[in-house]
Protein backbone atom coordinates (compact mmCIF):
# COMPACT_ATOMS: atom_id res chain seq x y z
CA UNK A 1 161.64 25.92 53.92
CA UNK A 2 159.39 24.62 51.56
CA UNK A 3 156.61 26.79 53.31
CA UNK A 4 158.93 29.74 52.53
CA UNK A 5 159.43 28.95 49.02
CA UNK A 6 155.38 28.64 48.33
CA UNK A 7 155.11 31.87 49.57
CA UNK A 8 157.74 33.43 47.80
CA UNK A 9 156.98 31.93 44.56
CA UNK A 10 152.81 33.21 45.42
CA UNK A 11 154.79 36.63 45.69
CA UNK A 12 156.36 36.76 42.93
CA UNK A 13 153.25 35.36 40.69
CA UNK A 14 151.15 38.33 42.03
CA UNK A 15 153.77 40.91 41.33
CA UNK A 16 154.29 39.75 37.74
CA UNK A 17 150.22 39.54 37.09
CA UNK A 18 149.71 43.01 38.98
CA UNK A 19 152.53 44.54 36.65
CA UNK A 20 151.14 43.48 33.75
CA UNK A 21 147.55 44.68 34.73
CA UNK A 22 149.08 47.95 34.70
CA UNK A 23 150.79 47.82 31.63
CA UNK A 24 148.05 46.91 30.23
CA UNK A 25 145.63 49.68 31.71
CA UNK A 26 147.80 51.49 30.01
CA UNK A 27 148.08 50.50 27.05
CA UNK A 28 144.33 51.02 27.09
CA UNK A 29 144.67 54.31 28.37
CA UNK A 30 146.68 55.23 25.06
CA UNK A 31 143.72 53.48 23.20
CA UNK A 32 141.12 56.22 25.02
CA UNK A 33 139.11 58.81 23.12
CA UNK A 34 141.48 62.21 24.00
CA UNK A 35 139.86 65.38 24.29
CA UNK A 36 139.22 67.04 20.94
CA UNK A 37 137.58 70.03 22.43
CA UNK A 38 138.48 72.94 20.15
CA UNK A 39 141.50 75.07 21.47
CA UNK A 40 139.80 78.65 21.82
CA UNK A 41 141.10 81.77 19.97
CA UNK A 42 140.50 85.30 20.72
CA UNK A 43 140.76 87.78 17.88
CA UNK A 44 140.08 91.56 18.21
CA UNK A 45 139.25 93.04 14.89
CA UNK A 46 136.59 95.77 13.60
CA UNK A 47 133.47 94.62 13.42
CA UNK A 48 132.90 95.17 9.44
CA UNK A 49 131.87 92.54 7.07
CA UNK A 50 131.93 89.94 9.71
CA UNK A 51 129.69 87.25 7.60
CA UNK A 52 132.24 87.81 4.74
CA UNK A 53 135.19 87.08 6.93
CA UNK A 54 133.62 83.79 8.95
CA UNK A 55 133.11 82.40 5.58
CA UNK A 56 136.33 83.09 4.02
CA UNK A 57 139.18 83.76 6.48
CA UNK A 58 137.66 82.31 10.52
CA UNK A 59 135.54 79.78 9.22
CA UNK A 60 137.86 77.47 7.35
CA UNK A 61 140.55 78.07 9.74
CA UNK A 62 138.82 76.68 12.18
CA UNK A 63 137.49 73.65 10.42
CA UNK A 64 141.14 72.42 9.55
CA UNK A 65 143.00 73.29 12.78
CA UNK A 66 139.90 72.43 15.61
CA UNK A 67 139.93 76.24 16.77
CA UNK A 68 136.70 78.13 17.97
CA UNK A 69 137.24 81.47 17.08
CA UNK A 70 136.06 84.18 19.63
CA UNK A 71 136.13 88.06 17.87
CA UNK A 72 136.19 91.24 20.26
CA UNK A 73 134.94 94.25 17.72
CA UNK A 74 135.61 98.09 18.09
CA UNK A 75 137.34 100.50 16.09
CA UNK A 76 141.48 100.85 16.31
CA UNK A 77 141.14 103.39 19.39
CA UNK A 78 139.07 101.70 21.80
CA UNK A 79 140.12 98.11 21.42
CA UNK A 80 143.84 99.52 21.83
CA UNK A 81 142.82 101.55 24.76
CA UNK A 82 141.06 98.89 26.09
CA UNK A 83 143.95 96.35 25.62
CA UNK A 84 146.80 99.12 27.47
CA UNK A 85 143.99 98.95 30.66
CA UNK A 86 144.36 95.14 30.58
CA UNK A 87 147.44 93.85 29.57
CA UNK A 88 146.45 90.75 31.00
CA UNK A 89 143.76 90.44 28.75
CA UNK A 90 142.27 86.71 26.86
CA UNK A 91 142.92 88.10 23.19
CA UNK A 92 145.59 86.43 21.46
CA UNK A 93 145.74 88.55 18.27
CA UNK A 94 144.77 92.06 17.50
CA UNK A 95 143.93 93.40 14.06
CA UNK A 96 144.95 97.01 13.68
CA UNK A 97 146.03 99.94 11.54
CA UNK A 98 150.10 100.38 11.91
CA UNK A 99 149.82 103.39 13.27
CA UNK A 100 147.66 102.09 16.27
CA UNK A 101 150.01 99.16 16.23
CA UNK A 102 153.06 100.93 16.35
CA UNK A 103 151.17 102.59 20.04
CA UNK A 104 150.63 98.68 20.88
CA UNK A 105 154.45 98.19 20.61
CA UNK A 106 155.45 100.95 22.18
CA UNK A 107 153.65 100.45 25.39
CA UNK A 108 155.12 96.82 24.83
CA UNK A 109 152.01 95.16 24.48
CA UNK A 110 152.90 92.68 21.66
CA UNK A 111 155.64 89.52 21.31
CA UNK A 112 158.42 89.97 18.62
CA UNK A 113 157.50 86.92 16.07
CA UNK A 114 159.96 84.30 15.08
CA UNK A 115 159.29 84.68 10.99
CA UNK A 116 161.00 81.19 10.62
CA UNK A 117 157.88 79.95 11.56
CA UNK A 118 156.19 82.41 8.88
CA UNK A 119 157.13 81.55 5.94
CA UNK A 120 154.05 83.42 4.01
CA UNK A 121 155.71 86.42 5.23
CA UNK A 122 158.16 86.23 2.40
CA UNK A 123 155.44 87.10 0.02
CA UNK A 124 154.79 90.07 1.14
CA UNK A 125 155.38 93.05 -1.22
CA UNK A 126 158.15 95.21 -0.65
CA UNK A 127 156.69 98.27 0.38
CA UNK A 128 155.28 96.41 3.50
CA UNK A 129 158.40 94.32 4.42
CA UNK A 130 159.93 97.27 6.74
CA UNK A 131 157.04 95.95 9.28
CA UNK A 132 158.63 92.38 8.99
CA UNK A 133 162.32 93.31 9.33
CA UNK A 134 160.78 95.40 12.71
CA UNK A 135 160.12 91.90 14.27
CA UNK A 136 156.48 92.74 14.97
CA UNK A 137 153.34 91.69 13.48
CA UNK A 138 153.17 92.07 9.65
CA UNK A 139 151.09 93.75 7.61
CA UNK A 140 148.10 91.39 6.18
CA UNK A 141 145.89 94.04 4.13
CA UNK A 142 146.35 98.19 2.84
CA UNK A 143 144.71 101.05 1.98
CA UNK A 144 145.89 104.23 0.46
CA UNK A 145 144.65 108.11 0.69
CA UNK A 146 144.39 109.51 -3.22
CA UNK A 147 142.06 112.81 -3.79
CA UNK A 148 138.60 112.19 -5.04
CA UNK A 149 136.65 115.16 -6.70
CA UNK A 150 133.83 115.83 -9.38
CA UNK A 151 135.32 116.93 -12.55
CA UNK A 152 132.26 118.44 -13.80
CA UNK A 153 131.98 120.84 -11.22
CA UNK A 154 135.95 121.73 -10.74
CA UNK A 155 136.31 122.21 -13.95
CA UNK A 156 139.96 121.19 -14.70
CA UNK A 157 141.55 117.87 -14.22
CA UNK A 158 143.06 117.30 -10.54
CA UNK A 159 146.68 115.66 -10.87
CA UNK A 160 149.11 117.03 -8.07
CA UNK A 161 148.48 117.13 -4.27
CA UNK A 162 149.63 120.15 -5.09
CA UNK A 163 146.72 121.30 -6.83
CA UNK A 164 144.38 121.55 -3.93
CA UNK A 165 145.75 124.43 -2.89
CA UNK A 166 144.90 126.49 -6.42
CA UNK A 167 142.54 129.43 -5.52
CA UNK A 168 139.88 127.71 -8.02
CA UNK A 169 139.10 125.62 -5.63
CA UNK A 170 138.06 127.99 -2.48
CA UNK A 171 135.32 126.93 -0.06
CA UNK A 172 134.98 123.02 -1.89
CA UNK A 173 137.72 120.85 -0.19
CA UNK A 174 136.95 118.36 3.02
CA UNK A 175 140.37 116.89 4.24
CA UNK A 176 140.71 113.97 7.05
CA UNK A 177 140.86 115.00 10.68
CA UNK A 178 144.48 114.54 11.98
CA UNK A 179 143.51 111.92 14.43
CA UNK A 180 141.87 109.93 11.36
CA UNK A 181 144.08 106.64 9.91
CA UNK A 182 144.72 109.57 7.04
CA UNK A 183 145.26 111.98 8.72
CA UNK A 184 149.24 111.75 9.50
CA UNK A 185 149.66 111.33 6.04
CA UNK A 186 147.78 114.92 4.93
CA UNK A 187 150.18 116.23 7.46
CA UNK A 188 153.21 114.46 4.72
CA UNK A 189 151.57 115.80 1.47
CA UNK A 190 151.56 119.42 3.25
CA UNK A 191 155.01 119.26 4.04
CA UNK A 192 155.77 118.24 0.20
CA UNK A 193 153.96 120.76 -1.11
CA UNK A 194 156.42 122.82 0.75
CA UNK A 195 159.15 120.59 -0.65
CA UNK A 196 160.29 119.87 2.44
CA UNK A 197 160.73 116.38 4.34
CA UNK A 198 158.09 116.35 7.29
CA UNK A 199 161.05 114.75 9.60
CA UNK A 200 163.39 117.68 8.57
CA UNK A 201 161.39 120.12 10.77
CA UNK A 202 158.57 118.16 12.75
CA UNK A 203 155.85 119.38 10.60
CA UNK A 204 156.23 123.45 10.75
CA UNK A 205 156.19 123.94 7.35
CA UNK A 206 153.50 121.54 7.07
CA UNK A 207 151.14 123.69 9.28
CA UNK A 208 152.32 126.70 6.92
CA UNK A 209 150.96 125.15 3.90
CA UNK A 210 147.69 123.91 5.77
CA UNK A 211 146.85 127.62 6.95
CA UNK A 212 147.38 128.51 3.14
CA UNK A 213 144.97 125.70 2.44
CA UNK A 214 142.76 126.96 5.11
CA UNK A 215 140.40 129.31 2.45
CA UNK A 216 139.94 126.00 0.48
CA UNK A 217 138.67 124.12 3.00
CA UNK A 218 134.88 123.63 4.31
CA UNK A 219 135.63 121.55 6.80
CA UNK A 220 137.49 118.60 8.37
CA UNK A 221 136.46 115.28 8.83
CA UNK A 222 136.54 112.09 10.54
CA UNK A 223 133.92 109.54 9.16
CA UNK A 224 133.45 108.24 5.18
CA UNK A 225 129.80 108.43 5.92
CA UNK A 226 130.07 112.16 6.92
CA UNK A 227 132.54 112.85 3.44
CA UNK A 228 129.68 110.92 1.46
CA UNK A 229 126.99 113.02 3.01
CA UNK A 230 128.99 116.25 1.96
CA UNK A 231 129.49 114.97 -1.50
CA UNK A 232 125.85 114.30 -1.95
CA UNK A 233 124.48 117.51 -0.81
CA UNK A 234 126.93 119.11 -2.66
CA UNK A 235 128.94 121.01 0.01
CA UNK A 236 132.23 120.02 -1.73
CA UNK A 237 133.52 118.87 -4.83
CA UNK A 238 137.15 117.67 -3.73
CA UNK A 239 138.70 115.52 -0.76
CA UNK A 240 141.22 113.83 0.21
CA UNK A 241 140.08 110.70 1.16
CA UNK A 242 140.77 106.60 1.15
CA UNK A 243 139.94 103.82 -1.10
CA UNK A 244 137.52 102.00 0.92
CA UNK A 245 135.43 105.33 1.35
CA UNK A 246 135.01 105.89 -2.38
CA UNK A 247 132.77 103.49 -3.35
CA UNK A 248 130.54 105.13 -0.49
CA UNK A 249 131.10 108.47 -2.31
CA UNK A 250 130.39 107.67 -5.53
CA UNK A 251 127.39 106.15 -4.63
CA UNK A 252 125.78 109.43 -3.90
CA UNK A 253 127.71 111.33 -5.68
CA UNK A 254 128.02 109.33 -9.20
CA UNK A 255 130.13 111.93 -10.76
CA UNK A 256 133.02 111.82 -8.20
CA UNK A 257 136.19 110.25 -9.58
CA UNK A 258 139.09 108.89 -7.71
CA UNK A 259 142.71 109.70 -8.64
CA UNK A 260 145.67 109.19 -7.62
CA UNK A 261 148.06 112.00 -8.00
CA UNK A 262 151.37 112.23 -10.29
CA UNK A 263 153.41 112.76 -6.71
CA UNK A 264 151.92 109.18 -5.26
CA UNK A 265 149.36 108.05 -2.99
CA UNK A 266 150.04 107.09 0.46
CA UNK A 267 149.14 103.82 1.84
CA UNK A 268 148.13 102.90 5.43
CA UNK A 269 149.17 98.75 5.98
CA UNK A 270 146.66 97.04 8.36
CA UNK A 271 148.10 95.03 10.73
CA UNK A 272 147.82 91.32 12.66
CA UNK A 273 149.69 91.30 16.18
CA UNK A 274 150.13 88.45 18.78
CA UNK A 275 149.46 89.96 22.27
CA UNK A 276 151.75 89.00 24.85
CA UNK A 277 149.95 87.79 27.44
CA UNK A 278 148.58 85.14 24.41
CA UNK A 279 148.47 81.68 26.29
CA UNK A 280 147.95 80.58 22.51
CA UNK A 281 150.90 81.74 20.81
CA UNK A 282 151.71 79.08 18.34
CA UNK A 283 148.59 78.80 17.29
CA UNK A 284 148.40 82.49 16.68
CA UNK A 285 151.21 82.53 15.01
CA UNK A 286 149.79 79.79 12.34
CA UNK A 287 146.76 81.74 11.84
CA UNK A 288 149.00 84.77 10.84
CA UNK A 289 150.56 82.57 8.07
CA UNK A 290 147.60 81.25 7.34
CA UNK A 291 146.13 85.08 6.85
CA UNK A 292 148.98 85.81 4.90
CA UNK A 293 148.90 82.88 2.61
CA UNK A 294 147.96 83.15 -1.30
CA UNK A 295 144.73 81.58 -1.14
CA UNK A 296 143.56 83.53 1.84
CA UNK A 297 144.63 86.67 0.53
CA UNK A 298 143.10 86.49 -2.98
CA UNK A 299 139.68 85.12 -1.19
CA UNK A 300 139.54 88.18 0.80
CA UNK A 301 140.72 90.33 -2.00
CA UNK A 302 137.76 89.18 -4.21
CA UNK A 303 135.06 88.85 -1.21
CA UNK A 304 135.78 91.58 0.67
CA UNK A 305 137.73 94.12 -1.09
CA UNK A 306 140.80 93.85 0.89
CA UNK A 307 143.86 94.67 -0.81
CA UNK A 308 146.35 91.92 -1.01
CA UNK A 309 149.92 92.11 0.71
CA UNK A 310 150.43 88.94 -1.00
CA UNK A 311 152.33 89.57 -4.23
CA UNK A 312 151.42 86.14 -5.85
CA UNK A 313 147.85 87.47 -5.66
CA UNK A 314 146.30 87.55 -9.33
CA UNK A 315 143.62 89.70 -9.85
CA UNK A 316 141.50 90.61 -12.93
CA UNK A 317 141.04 93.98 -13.72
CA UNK A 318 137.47 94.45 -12.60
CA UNK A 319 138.34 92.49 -9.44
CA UNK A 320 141.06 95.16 -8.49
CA UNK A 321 138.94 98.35 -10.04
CA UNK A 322 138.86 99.60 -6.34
CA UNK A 323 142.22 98.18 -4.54
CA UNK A 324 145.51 99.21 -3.90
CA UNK A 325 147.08 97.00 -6.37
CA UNK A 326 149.87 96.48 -8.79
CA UNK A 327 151.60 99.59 -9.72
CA UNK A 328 149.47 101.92 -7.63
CA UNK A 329 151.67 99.94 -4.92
CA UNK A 330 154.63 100.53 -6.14
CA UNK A 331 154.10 104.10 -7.33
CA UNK A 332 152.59 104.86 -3.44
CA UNK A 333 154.31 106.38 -0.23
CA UNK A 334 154.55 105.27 3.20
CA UNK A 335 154.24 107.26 6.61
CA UNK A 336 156.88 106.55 9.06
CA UNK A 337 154.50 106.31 12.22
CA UNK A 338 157.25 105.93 15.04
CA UNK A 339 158.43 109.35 13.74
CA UNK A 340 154.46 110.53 13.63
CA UNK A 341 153.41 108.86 17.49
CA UNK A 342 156.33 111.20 19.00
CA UNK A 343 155.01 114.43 17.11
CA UNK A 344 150.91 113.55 17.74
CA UNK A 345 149.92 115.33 21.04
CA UNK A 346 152.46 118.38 19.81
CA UNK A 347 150.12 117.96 16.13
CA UNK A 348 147.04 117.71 17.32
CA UNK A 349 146.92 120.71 19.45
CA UNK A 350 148.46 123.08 16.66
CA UNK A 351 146.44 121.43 13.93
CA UNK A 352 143.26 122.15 16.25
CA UNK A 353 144.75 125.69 16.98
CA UNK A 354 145.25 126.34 12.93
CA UNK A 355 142.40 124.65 11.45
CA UNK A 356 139.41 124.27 13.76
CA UNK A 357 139.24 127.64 15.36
């Protein structure tokens, strides 16, 4: 019996001093250097300005929230197009132009966000907040379409959409191409000059008014480096044309002012999605507030020439001399792009039918 006891008493001894060896391997373990390897985030955005944007939007983000940042670059059509042939794709959030983005949802290619968790999205000025209440991804930056022309050679001050279609003005107007991020909306300000809403009639009357424009017009368009080239060598003297192009246009063309008309500009809202097969999403979901956020938004404004969505951004007048900003907001249109999508293959064929034939 005794013998027993020993051995049982050994037993017991070893189980108590394995046990604690293993609570205290792990309490070691907890003690362990973890992996801090940086989480990896795939953005696809165009490829402008990218020094400007490491330094003042990627850059810090990473740095405070141990991210490496991976960028695919293209323009809006063939990132999109190559995103719908891989929905399976690595990219966790796509930069785009709504109307692009407004494709993207369509084919059901990005998550619905949970805004609770965006709280920078409450900022965002009113104009722009239709894209929130739509559940998708917000706008972060916009643009607008105003007419830009040389007053010394017109020869009377532009200050109605309406006035491109004065007979003063044959053979010297260059208007975007209708597959252009402006292009939708020159289909809008023909339809008005009609005074008729486009949605009314799916854009007849607006193909009226552009065959009455037709005489005006040298020719269409579809790059800011092609409308500053016409500018220059002096084969027009009006367009309608964006914000971020002007500075291009004046540049050769120092004379060339850019107005916005009585009726309103129209803005275009850039766009940050989270693409659903994101293995990343709460982290793409931060950098979206983070985009959105007051400091980010005047840095870029200021660096970069991106106009704010943020309304808390302040902005001297010299720093907004070439923004959508302010009142021009306010005063400004919007095109209703669902409505637009379901017309484009009908538009582009007639518009190519009526204008470049």
């Amino acid at each position: 019996m005794k013998k027993i006891s020993i051995i049982l008493a050994l037993m017991i001894l070893l189980v108590s001093v394995t046990g604690c060896g293993a609570t205290d391997k792990a309490k070691d373990g907890d003690n362990q250097p973890k992996d801090e390897s940086p989480t990896e985030l795939v953005i696809s955005t165009w490829g402008y300005s990218e020094d400007l944007l490491w330094e003042n939007v990627f850059t810090p983000f990473e740095e405070a929230n141990n991210v490496k940042i991976v960028l695919e670059t293209g323009n809006n059509s063939e990132r999109l197009t190559k995103l719908k042939t891989n929905p399976d794709s690595n990219i966790d959030i796509i930069y785009l132009a709504e109307a692009f983005a407004q494709e993207g949802i369509e084919a059901g290619l990005f998550d619905e966000l949970d805004y609770s968790k965006i709280d920078n999205a409450k900022k965002i000025d009113e104009k722009a907040k239709y894209l929130v209440e739509a559940g998708y991804g917000p706008a972060y930056t916009l643009n607008r379409a105003a007419i830009a022309y040389d007053p010394n050679k017109v020869g009377f001050e532009i200050k109605s959409w309406n006035d491109l279609w004065k007979s003063e003005l044959k053979g010297k107007i260059s208007i975007p191409e209708i597959t252009t991020t402006f292009g939708p909306a020159t289909m809008y300000i023909a339809s008005n000059s009609k005074g008729v809403d486009i949605t009314s009639d799916n854009g007849e009357e607006a193909f009226k008014a552009l065959e009455e424009l037709k005489p005006n017009l040298v020719k269409t368009y579809t790059k800011s480096s092609d409308l500053a080239n016409m500018f220059a060598n002096n084969e027009i003297e009006v367009a309608i044309t964006a914000d971020f192009a002007y500075p291009r246009v004046k540049a050769g063309a120092p004379d060339v002012v850019f107005v916005d008309p009585e009726e309103g500009a129209f803005i275009n809202f850039n766009t940050i999605n989270v693409v659903k097969s994101s293995k990343n999403k709460e982290l793409a979901i931060k950098f979206i507030n983070y985009a959105l956020s007051t400091e980010v938004q005047t840095r870029t404004a200021k660096a970069l020439g991106e106009s704010p969505v943020n309304t808390e951004v302040e902005l001297t007048d010299e720093e907004a001399a070439n923004l959508t900003y302010g009142e021009i907001v306010g005063n400004s249109k919007t095109v209703d792009h669902k409505f637009v999508n379901q017309m484009k293959t009908q538009w582009i064929d007639k518009w190519n039918r009526t204008l470049n034939q």
